[in-house]
N, C-alpha and C. Protein backbone atom coordinates (compact mmCIF):
# COMPACT_ATOMS: atom_id res chain seq x y z
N UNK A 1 0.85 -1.17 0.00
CA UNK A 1 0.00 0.00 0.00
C UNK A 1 0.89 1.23 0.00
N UNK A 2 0.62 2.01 -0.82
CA UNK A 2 1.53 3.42 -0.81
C UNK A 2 0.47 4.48 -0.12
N UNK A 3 1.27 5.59 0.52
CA UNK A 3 0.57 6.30 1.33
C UNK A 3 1.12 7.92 1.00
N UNK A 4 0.22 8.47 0.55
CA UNK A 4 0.81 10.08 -0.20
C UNK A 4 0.22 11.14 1.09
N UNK A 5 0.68 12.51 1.15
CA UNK A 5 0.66 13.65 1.76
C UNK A 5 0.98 14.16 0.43
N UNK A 6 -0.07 14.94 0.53
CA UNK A 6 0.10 16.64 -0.07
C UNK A 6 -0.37 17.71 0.67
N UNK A 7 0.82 18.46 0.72
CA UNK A 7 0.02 19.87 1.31
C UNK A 7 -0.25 20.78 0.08
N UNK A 8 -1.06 21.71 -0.06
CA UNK A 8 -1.85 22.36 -0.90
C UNK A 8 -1.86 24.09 -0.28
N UNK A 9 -0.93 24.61 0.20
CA UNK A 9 -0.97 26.46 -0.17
C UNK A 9 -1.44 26.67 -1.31
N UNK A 10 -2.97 27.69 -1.06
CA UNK A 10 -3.36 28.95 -1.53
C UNK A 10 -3.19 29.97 -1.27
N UNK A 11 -3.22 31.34 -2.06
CA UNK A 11 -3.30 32.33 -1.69
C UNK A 11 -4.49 32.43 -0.56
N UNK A 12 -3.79 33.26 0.66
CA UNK A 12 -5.46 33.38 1.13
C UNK A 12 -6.35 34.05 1.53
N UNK A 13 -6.38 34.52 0.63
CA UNK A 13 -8.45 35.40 -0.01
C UNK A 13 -9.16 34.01 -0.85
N UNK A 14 -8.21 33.06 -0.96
CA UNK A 14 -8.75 31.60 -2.14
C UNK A 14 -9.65 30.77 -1.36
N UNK A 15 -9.66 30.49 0.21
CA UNK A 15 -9.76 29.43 0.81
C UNK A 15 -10.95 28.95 0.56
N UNK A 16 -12.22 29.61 -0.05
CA UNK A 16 -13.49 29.18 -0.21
C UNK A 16 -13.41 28.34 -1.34
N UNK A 17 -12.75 29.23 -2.23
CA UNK A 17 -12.41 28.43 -3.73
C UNK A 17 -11.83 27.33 -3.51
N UNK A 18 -10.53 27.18 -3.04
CA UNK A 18 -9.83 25.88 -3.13
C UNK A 18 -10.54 24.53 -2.42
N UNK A 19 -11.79 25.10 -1.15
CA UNK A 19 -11.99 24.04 -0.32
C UNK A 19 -13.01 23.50 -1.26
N UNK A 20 -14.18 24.33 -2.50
CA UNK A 20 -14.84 23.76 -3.31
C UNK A 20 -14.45 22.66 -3.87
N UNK A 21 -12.81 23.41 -4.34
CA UNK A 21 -12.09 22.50 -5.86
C UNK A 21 -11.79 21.46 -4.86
N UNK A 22 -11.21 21.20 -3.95
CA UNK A 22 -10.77 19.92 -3.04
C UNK A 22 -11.83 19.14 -3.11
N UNK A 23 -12.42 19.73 -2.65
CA UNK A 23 -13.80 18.63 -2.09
C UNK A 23 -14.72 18.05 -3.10
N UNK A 24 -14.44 18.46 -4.45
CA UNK A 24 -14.53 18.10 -5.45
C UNK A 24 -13.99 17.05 -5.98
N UNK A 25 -12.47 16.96 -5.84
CA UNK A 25 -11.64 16.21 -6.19
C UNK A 25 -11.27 14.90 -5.45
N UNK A 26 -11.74 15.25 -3.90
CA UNK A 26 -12.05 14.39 -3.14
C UNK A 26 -13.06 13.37 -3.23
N UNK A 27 -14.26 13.67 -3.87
CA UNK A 27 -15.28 12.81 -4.05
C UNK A 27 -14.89 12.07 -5.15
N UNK A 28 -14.34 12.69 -6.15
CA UNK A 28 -13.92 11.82 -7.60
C UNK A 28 -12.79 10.59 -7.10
N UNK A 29 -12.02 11.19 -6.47
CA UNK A 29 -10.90 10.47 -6.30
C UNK A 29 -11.21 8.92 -5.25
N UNK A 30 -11.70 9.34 -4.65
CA UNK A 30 -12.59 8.16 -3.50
C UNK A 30 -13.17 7.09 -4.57
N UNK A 31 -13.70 7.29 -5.64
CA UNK A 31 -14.44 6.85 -6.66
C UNK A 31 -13.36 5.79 -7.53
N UNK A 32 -12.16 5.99 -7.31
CA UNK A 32 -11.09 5.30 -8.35
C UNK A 32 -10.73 3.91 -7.30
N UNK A 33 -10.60 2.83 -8.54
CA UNK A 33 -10.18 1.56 -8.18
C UNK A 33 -9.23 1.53 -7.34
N UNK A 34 -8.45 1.88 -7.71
CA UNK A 34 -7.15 1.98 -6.78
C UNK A 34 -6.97 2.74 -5.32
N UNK A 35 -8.16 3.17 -5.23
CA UNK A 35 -7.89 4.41 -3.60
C UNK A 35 -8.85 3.42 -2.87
N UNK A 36 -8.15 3.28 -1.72
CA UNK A 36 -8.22 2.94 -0.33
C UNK A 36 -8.93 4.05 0.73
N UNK A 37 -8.33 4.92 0.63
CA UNK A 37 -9.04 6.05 1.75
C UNK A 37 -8.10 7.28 1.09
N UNK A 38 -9.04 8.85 1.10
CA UNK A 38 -8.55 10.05 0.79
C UNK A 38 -9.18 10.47 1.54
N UNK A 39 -8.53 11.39 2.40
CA UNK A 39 -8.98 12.63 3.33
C UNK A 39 -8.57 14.13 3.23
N UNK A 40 -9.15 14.85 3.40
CA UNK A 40 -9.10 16.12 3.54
C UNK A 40 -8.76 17.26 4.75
N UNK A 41 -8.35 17.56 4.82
CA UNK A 41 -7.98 18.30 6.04
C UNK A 41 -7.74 19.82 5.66
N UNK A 42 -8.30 20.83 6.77
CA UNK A 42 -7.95 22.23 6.13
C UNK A 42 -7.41 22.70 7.62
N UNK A 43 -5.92 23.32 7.29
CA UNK A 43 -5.44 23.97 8.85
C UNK A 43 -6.19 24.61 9.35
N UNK A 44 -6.68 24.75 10.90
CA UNK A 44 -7.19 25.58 11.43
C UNK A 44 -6.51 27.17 11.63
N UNK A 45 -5.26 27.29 11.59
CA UNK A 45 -4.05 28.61 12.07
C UNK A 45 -4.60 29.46 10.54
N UNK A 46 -4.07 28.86 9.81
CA UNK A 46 -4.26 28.81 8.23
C UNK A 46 -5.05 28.36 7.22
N UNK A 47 -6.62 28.90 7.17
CA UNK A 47 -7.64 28.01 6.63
C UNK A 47 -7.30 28.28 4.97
N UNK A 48 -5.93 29.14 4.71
CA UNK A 48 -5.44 28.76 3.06
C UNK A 48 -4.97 27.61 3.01
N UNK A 49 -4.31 26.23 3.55
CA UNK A 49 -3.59 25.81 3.49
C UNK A 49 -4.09 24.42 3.72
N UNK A 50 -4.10 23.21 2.77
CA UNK A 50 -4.79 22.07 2.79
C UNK A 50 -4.37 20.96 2.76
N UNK A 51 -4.13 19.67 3.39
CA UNK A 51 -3.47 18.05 3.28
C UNK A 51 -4.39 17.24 2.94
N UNK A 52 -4.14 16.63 1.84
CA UNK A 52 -4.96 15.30 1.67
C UNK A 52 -3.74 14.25 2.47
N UNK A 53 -4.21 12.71 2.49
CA UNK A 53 -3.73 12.24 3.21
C UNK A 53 -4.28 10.92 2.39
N UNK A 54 -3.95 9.89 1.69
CA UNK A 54 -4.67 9.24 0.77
C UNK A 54 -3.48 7.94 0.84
N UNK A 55 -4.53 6.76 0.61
CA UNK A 55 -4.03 5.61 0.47
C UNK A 55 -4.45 4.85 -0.78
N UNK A 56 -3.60 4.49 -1.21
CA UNK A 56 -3.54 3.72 -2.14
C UNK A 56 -2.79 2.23 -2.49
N UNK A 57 -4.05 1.43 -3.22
CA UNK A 57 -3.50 -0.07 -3.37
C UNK A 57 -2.33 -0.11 -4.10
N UNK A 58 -1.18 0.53 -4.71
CA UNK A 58 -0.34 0.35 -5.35
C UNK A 58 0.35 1.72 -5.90
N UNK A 59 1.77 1.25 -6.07
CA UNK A 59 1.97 2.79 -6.70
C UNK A 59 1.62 2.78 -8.45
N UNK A 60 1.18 2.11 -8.89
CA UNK A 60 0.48 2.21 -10.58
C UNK A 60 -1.08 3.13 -10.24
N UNK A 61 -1.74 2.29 -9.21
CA UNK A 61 -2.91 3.25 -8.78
C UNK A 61 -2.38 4.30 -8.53
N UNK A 62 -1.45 5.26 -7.92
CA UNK A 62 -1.41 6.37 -7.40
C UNK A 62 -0.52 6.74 -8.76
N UNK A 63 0.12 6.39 -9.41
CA UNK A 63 0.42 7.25 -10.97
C UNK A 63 -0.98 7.11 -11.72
N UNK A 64 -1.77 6.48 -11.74
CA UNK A 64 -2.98 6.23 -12.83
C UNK A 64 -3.70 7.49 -12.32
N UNK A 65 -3.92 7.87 -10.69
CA UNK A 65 -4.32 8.42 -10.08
C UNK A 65 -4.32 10.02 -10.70
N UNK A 66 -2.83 10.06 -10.56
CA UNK A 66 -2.30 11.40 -11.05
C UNK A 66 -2.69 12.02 -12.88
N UNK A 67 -2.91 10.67 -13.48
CA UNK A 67 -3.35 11.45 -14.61
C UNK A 67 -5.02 11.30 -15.32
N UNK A 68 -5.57 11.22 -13.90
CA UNK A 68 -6.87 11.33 -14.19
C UNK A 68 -7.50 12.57 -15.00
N UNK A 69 -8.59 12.51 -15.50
CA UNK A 69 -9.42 14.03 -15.95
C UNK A 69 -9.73 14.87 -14.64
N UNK A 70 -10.08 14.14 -13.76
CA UNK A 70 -10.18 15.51 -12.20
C UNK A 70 -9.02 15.46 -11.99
N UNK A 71 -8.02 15.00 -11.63
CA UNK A 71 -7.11 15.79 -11.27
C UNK A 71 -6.41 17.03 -12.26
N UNK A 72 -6.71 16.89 -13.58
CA UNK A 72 -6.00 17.86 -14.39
C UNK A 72 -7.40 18.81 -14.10
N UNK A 73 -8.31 18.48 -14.21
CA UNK A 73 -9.20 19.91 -13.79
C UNK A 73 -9.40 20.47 -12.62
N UNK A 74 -8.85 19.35 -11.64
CA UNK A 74 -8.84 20.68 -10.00
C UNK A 74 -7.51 21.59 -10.64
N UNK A 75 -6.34 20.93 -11.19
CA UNK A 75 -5.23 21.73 -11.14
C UNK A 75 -5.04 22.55 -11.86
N UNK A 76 -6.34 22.42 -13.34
CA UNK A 76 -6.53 23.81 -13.92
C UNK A 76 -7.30 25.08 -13.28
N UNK A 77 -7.91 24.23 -12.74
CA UNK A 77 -9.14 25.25 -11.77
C UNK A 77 -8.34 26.00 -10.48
N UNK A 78 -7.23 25.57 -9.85
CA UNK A 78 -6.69 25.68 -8.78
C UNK A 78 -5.30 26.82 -9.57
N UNK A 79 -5.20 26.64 -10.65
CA UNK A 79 -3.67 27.09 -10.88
C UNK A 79 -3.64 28.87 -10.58
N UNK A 80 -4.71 29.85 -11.06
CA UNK A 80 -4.12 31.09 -10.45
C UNK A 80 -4.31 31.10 -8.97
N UNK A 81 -4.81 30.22 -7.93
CA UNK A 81 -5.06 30.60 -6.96
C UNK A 81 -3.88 29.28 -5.86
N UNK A 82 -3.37 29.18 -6.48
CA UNK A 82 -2.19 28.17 -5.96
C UNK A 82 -0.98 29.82 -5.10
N UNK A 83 -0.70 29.33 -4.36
CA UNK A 83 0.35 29.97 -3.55
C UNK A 83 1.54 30.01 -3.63
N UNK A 84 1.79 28.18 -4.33
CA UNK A 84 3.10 27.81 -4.20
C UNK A 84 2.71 26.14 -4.98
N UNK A 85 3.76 26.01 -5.46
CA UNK A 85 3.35 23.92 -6.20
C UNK A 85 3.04 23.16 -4.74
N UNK A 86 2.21 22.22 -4.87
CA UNK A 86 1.67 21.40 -4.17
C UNK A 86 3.01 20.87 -3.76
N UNK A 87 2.77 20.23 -2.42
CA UNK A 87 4.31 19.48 -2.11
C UNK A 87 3.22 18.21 -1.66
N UNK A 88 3.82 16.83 -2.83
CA UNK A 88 3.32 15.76 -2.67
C UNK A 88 4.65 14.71 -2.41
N UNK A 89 4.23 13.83 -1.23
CA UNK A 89 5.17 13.16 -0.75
C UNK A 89 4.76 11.89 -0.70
N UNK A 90 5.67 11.01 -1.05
CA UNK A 90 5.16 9.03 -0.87
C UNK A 90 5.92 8.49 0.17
N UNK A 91 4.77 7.86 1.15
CA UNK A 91 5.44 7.30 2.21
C UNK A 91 5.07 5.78 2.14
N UNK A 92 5.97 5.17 2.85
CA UNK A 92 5.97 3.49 3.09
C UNK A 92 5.45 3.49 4.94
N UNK A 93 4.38 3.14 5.12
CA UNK A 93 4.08 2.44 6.39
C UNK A 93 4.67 1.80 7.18
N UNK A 94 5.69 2.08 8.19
CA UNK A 94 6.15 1.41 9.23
C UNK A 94 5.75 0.94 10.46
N UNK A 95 5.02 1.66 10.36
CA UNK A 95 4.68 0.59 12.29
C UNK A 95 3.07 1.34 12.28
């Protein structure tokens, strides 16, 4: 099982916008063969600033993942109101 983090900075005057486009992308993505569990999270300090937290049966699912049609349309929809590139990270489960 591969296990991804992304954090997601917006500008933030965006946060209404981006939590739409997330939660959007969240429901699609839940929907794919390959996902196990995707969650959402929005900082409380910083309600610009967003982690999914997503599991996946394989890392082919989580590349198949990446070139879905929602994901290229949250990231068209998201791109002037992005802060900074998404920082997406793959972790291996240890304990």
């Amino acid at each position: 099982m591969i296990h991804i983090l992304a954090r997601i900075t917006f500008k933030p005057d965006a946060a209404a916008s981006a939590r739409t486009i997330l939660m959007r992308l969240v429901e699609q993505s839940r929907q794919e063969a390959g996902c196990v569990s995707y969650e959402l999270y929005q900082q409380q300090a910083a309600p610009h600033v967003f982690q999914t937290v997503e599991q996946w049966r394989d890392q082919d699912s989580a590349d198949a993942h990446m070139k879905t049609p929602h994901i290229a349309a949250a990231i068209a929809a998201a791109a002037s109101i992005f802060a900074a590139p998404p920082e997406i990270l793959s972790y291996d489960k240890l304990a």
